[in-house]
N, C-alpha and C. Protein backbone atom coordinates (compact mmCIF):
# COMPACT_ATOMS: atom_id res chain seq x y z
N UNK A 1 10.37 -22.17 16.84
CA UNK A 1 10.46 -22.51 15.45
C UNK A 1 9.09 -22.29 14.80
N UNK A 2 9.18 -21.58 13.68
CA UNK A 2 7.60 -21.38 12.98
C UNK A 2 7.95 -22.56 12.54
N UNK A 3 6.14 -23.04 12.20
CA UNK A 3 5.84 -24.30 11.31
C UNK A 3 4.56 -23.68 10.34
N UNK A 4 4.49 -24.14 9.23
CA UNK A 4 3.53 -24.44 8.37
C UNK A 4 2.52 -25.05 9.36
N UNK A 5 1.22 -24.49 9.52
CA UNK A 5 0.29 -25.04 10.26
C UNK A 5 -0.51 -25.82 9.67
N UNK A 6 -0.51 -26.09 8.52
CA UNK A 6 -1.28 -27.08 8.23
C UNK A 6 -0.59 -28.59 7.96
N UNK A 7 1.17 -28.37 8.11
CA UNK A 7 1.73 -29.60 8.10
C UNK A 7 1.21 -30.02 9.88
N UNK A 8 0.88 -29.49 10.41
CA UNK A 8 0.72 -29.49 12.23
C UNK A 8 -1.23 -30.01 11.98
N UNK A 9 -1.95 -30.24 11.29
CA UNK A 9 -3.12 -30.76 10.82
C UNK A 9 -4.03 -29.18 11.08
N UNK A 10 -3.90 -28.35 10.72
CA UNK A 10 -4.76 -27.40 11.14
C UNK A 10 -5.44 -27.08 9.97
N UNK A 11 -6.47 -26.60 9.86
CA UNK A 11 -7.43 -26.10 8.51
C UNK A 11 -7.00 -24.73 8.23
N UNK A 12 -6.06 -24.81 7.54
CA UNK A 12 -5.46 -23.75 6.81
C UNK A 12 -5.11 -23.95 5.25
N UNK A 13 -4.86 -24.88 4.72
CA UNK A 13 -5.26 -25.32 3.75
C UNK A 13 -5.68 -24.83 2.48
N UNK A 14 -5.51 -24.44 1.53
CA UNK A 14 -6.05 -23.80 0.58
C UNK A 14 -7.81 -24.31 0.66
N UNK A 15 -7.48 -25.93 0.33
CA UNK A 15 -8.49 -26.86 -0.13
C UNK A 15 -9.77 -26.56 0.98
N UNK A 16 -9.15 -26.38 2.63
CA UNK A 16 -9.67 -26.39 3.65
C UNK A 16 -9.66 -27.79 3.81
N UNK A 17 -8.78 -28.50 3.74
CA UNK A 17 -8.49 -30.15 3.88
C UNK A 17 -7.55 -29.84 5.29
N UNK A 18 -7.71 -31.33 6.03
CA UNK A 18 -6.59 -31.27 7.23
C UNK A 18 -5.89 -32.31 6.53
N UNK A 19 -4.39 -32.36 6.29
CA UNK A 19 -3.56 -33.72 6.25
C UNK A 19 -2.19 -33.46 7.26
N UNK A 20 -2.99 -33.49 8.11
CA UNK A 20 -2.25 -33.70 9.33
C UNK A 20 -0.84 -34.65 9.46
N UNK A 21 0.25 -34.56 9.46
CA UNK A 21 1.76 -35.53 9.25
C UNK A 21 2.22 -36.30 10.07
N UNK A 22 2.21 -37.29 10.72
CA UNK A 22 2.19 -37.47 12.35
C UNK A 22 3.64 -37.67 12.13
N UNK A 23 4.32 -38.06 11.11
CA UNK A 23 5.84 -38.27 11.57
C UNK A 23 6.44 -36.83 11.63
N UNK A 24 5.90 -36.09 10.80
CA UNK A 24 6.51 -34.71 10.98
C UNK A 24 6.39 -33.91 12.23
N UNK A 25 4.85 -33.93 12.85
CA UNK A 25 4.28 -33.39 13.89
C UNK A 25 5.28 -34.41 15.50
N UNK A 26 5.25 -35.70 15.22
CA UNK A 26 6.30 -36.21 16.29
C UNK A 26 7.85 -35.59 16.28
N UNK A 27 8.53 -35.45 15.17
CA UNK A 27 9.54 -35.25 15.21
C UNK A 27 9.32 -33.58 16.02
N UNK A 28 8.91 -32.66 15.49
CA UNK A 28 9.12 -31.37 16.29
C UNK A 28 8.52 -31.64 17.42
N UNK A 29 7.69 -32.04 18.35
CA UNK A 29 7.52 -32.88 19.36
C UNK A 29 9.14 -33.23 20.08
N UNK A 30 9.61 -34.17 19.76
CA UNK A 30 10.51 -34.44 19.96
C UNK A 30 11.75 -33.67 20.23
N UNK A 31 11.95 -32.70 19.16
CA UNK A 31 12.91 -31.55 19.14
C UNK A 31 13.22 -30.85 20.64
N UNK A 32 12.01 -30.54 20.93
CA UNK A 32 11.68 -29.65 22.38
C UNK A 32 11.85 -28.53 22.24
N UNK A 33 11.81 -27.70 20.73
CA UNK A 33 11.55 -26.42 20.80
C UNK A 33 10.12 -25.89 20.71
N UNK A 34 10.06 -25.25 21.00
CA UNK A 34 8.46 -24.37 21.03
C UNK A 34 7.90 -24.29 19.70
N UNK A 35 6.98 -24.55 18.95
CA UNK A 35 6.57 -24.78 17.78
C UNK A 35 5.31 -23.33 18.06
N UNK A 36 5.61 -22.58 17.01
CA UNK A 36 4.65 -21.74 16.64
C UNK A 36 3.98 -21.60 15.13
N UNK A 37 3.25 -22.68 14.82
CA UNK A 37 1.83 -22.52 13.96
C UNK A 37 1.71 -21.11 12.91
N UNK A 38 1.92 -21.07 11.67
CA UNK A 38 1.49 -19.53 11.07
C UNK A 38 1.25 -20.53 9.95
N UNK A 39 -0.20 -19.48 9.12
CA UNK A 39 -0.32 -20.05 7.84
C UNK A 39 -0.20 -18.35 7.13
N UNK A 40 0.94 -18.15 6.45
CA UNK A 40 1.42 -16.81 5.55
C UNK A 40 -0.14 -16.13 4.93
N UNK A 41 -1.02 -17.01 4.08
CA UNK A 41 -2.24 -16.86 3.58
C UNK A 41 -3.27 -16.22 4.31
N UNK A 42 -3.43 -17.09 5.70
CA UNK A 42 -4.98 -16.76 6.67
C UNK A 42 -4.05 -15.03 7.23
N UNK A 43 -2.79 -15.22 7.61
CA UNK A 43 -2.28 -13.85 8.19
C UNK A 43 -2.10 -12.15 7.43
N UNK A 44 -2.49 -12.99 5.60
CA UNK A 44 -2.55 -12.01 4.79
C UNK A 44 -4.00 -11.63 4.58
N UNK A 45 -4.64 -12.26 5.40
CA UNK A 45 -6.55 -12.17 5.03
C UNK A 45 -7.18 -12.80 3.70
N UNK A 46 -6.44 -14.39 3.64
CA UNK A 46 -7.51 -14.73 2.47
C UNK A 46 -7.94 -16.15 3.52
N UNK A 47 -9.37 -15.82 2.95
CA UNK A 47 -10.32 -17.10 3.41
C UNK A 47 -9.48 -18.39 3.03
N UNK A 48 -10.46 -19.67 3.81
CA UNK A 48 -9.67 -21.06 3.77
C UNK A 48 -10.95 -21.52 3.57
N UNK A 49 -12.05 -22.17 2.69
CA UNK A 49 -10.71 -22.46 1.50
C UNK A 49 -10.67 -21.36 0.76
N UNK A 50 -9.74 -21.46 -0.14
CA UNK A 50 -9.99 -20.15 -0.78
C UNK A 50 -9.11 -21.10 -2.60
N UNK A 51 -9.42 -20.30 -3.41
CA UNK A 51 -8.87 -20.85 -4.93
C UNK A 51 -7.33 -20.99 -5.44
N UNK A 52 -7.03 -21.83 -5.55
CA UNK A 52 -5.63 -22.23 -5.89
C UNK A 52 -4.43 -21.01 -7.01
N UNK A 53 -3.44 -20.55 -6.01
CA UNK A 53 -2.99 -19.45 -6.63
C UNK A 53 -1.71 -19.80 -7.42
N UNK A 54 -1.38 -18.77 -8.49
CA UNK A 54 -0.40 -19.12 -9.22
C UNK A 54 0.72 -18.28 -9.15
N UNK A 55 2.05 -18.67 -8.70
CA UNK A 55 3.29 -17.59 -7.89
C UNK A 55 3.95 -17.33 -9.23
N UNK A 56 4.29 -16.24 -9.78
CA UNK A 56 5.48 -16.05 -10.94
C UNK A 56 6.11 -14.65 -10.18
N UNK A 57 7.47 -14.89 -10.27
CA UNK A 57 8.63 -13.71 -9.72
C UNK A 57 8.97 -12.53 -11.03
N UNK A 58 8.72 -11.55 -11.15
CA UNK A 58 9.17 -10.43 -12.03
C UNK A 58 9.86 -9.29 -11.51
N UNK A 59 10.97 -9.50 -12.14
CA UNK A 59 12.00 -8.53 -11.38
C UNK A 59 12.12 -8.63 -10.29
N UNK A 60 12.47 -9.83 -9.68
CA UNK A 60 12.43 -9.72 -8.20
C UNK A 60 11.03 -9.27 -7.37
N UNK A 61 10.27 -9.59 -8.37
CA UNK A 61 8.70 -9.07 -7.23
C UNK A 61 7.81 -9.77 -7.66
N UNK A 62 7.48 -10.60 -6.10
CA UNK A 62 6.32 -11.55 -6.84
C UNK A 62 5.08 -11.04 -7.63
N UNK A 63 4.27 -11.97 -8.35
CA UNK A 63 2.98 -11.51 -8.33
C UNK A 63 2.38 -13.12 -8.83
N UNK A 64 1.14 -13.11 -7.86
CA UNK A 64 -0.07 -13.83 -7.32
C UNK A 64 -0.88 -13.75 -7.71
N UNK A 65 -1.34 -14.77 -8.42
CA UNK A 65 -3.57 -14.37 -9.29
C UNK A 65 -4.09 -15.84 -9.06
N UNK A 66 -5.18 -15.62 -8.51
CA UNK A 66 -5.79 -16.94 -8.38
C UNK A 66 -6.49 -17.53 -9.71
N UNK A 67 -6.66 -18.75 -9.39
CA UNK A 67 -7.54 -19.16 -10.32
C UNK A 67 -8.66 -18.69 -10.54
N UNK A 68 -9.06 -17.78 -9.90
CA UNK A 68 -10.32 -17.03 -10.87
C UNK A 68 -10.04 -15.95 -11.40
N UNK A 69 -8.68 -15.73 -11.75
CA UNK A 69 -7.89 -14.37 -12.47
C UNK A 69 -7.92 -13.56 -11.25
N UNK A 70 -7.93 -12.95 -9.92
CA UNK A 70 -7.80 -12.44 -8.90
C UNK A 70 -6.48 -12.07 -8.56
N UNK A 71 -5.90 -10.65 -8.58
CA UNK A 71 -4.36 -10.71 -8.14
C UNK A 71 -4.47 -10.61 -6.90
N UNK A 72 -3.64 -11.38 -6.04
CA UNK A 72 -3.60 -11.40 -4.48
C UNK A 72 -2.60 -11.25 -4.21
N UNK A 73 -1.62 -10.41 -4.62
CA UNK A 73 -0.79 -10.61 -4.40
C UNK A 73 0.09 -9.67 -3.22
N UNK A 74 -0.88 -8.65 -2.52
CA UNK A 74 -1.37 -7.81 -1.75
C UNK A 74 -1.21 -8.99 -0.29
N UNK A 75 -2.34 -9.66 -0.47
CA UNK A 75 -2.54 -10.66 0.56
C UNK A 75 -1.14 -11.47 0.98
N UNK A 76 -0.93 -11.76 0.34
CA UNK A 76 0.53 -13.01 0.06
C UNK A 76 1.61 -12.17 0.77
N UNK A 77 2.08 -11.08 0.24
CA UNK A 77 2.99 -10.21 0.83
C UNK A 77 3.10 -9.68 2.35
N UNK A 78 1.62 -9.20 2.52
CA UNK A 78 1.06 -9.03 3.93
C UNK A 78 1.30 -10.10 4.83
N UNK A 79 0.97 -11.52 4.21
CA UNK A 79 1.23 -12.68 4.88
C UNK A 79 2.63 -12.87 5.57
N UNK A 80 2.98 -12.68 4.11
CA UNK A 80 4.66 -12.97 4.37
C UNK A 80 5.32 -11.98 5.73
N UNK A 81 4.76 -10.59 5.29
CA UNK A 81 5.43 -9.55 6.23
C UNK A 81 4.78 -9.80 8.02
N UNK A 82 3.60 -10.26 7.84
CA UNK A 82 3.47 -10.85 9.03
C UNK A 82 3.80 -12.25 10.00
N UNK A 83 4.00 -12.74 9.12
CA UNK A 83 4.89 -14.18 9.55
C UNK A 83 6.51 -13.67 9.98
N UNK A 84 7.01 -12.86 9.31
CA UNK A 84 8.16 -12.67 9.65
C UNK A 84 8.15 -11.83 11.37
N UNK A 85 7.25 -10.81 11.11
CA UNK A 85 6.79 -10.08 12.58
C UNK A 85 6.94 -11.00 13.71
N UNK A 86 6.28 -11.91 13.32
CA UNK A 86 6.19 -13.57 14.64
C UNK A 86 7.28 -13.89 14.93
N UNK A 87 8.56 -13.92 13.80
CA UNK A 87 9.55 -15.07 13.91
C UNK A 87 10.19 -13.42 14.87
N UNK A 88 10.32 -12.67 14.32
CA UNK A 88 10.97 -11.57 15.22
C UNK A 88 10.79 -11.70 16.54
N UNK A 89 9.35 -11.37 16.68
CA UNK A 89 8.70 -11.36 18.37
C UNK A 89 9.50 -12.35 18.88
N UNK A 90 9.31 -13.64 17.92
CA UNK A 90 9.84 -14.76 19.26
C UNK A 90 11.10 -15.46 18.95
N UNK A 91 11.77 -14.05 18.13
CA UNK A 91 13.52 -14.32 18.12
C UNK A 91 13.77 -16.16 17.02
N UNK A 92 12.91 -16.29 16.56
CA UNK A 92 13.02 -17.72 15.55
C UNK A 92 14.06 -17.07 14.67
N UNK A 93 14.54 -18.35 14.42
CA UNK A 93 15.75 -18.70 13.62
C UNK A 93 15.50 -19.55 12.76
N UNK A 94 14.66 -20.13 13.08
CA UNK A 94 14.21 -21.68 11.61
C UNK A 94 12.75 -21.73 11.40
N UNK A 95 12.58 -21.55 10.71
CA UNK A 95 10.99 -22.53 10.03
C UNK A 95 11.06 -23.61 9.50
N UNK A 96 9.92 -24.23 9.65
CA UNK A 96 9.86 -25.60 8.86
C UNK A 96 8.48 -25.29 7.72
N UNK A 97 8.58 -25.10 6.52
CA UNK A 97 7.57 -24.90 5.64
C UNK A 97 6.86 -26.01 4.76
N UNK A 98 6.04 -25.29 4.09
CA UNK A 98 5.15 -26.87 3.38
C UNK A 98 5.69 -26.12 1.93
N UNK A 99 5.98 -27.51 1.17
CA UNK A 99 6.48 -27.54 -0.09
C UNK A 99 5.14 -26.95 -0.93
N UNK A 100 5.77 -26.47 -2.28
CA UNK A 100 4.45 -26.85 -3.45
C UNK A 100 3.31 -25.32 -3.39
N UNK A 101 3.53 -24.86 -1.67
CA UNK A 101 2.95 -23.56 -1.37
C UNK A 101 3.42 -21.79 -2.32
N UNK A 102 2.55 -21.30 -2.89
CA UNK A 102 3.19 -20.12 -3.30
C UNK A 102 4.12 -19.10 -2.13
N UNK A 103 3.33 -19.70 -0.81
CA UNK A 103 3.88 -19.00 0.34
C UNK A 103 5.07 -19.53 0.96
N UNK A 104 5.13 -20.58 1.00
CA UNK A 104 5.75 -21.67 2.00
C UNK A 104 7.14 -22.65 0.97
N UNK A 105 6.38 -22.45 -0.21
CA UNK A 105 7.45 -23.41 -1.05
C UNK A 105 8.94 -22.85 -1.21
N UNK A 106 9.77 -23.37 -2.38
CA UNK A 106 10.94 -23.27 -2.20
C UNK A 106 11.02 -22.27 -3.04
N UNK A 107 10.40 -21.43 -3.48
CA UNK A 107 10.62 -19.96 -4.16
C UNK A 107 9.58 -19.24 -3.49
N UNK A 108 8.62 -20.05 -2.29
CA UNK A 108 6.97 -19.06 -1.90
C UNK A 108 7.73 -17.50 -1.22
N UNK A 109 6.79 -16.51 -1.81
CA UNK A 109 6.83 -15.08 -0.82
C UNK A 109 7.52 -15.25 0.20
N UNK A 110 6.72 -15.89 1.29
CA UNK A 110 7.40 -15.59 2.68
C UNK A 110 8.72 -16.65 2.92
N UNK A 111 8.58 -17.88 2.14
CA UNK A 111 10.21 -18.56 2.13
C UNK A 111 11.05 -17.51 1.92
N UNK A 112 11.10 -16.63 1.27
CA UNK A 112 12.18 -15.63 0.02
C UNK A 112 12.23 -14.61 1.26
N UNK A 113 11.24 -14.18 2.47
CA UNK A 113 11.29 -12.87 2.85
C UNK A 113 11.99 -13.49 4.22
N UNK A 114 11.78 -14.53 4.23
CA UNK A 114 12.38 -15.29 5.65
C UNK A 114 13.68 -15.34 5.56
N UNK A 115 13.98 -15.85 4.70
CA UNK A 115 15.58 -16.15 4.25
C UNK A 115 16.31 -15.18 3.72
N UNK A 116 15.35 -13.93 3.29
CA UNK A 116 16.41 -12.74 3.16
C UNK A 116 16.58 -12.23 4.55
N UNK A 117 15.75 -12.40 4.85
CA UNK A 117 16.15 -11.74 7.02
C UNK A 117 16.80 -12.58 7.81
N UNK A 118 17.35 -13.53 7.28
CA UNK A 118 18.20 -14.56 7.93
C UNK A 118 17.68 -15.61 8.87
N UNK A 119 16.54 -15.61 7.97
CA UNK A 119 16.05 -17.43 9.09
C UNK A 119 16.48 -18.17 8.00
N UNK A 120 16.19 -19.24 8.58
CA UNK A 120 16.74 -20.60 8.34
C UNK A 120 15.40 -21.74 7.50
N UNK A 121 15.15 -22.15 6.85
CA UNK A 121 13.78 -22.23 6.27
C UNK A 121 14.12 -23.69 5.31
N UNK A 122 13.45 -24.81 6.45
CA UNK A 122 13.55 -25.81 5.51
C UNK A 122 12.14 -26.75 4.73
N UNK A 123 12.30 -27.04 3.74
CA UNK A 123 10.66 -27.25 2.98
C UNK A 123 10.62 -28.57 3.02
N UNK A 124 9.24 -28.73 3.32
CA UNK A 124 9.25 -30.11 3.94
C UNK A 124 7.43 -30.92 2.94
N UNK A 125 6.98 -31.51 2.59
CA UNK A 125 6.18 -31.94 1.87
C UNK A 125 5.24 -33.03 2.65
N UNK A 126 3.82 -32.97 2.81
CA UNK A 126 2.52 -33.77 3.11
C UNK A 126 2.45 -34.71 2.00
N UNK A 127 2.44 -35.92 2.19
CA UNK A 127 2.34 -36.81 1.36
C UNK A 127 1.05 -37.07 0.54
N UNK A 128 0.99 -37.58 -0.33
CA UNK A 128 -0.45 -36.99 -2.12
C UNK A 128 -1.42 -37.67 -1.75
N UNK A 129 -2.47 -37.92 -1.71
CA UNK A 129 -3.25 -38.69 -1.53
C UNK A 129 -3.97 -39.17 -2.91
């Protein structure tokens, strides 16, 4: 099962914050499937931390600009297309993603590229501090 690695406490993070989930991280624990870690972003080559991006869909095609006007949307895609590579290799069927993500959320890039290839992709949210 891919996971959002930073719901798993890893510094992937936009912020470069860990908020590590322990009820989330027990429950796949528990599951007893093999948990494989991807952050869509670090696999598309953008630094951590890196500046908070803004997702809008046109015509069916995303596009990505950070807050410093930066289109990344190059990166994001790459991400996406490489996260999916993983779930292939290791035959995954489900992800568990982080909400609120341009990547990971419930419209992010690689949610949309996962679920058009027929995984299974449920969004799951780190609580606010």
């Amino acid at each position: 099962m891919l996971v959002s690695g930073c719901l798993l406490g890893l510094r992937c993070r936009y912020d470069g914050k860990i908020r590590r989930i322990p009820e989330i991280v027990q429950k796949l624990i528990d599951s007893k499937n093999p948990l494989i870690p991807v952050c869509p972003e670090q696999l598309g080559g953008l630094p951590t931390p890196r500046p908070k991006n803004h997702l809008a869909w046109r015509d069916d095609k995303p596009e990505v600009i950070n807050e410093e006007g930066t289109d990344v949307t190059l990166q994001f895609v790459r991400g996406a297309e490489e996260t999916l590579s993983l779930a292939r290799l290791f035959s995954v069927r489900r992800a568990i993603l982080k909400s609120g993500s341009p990547s990971c959320g419930k419209e992010g890039v690689t949610t949309r590229l996962l679920e058009d290839n027929g995984i299974e992709v449920a969004i799951t949210d780190a609580p606010r501090e």
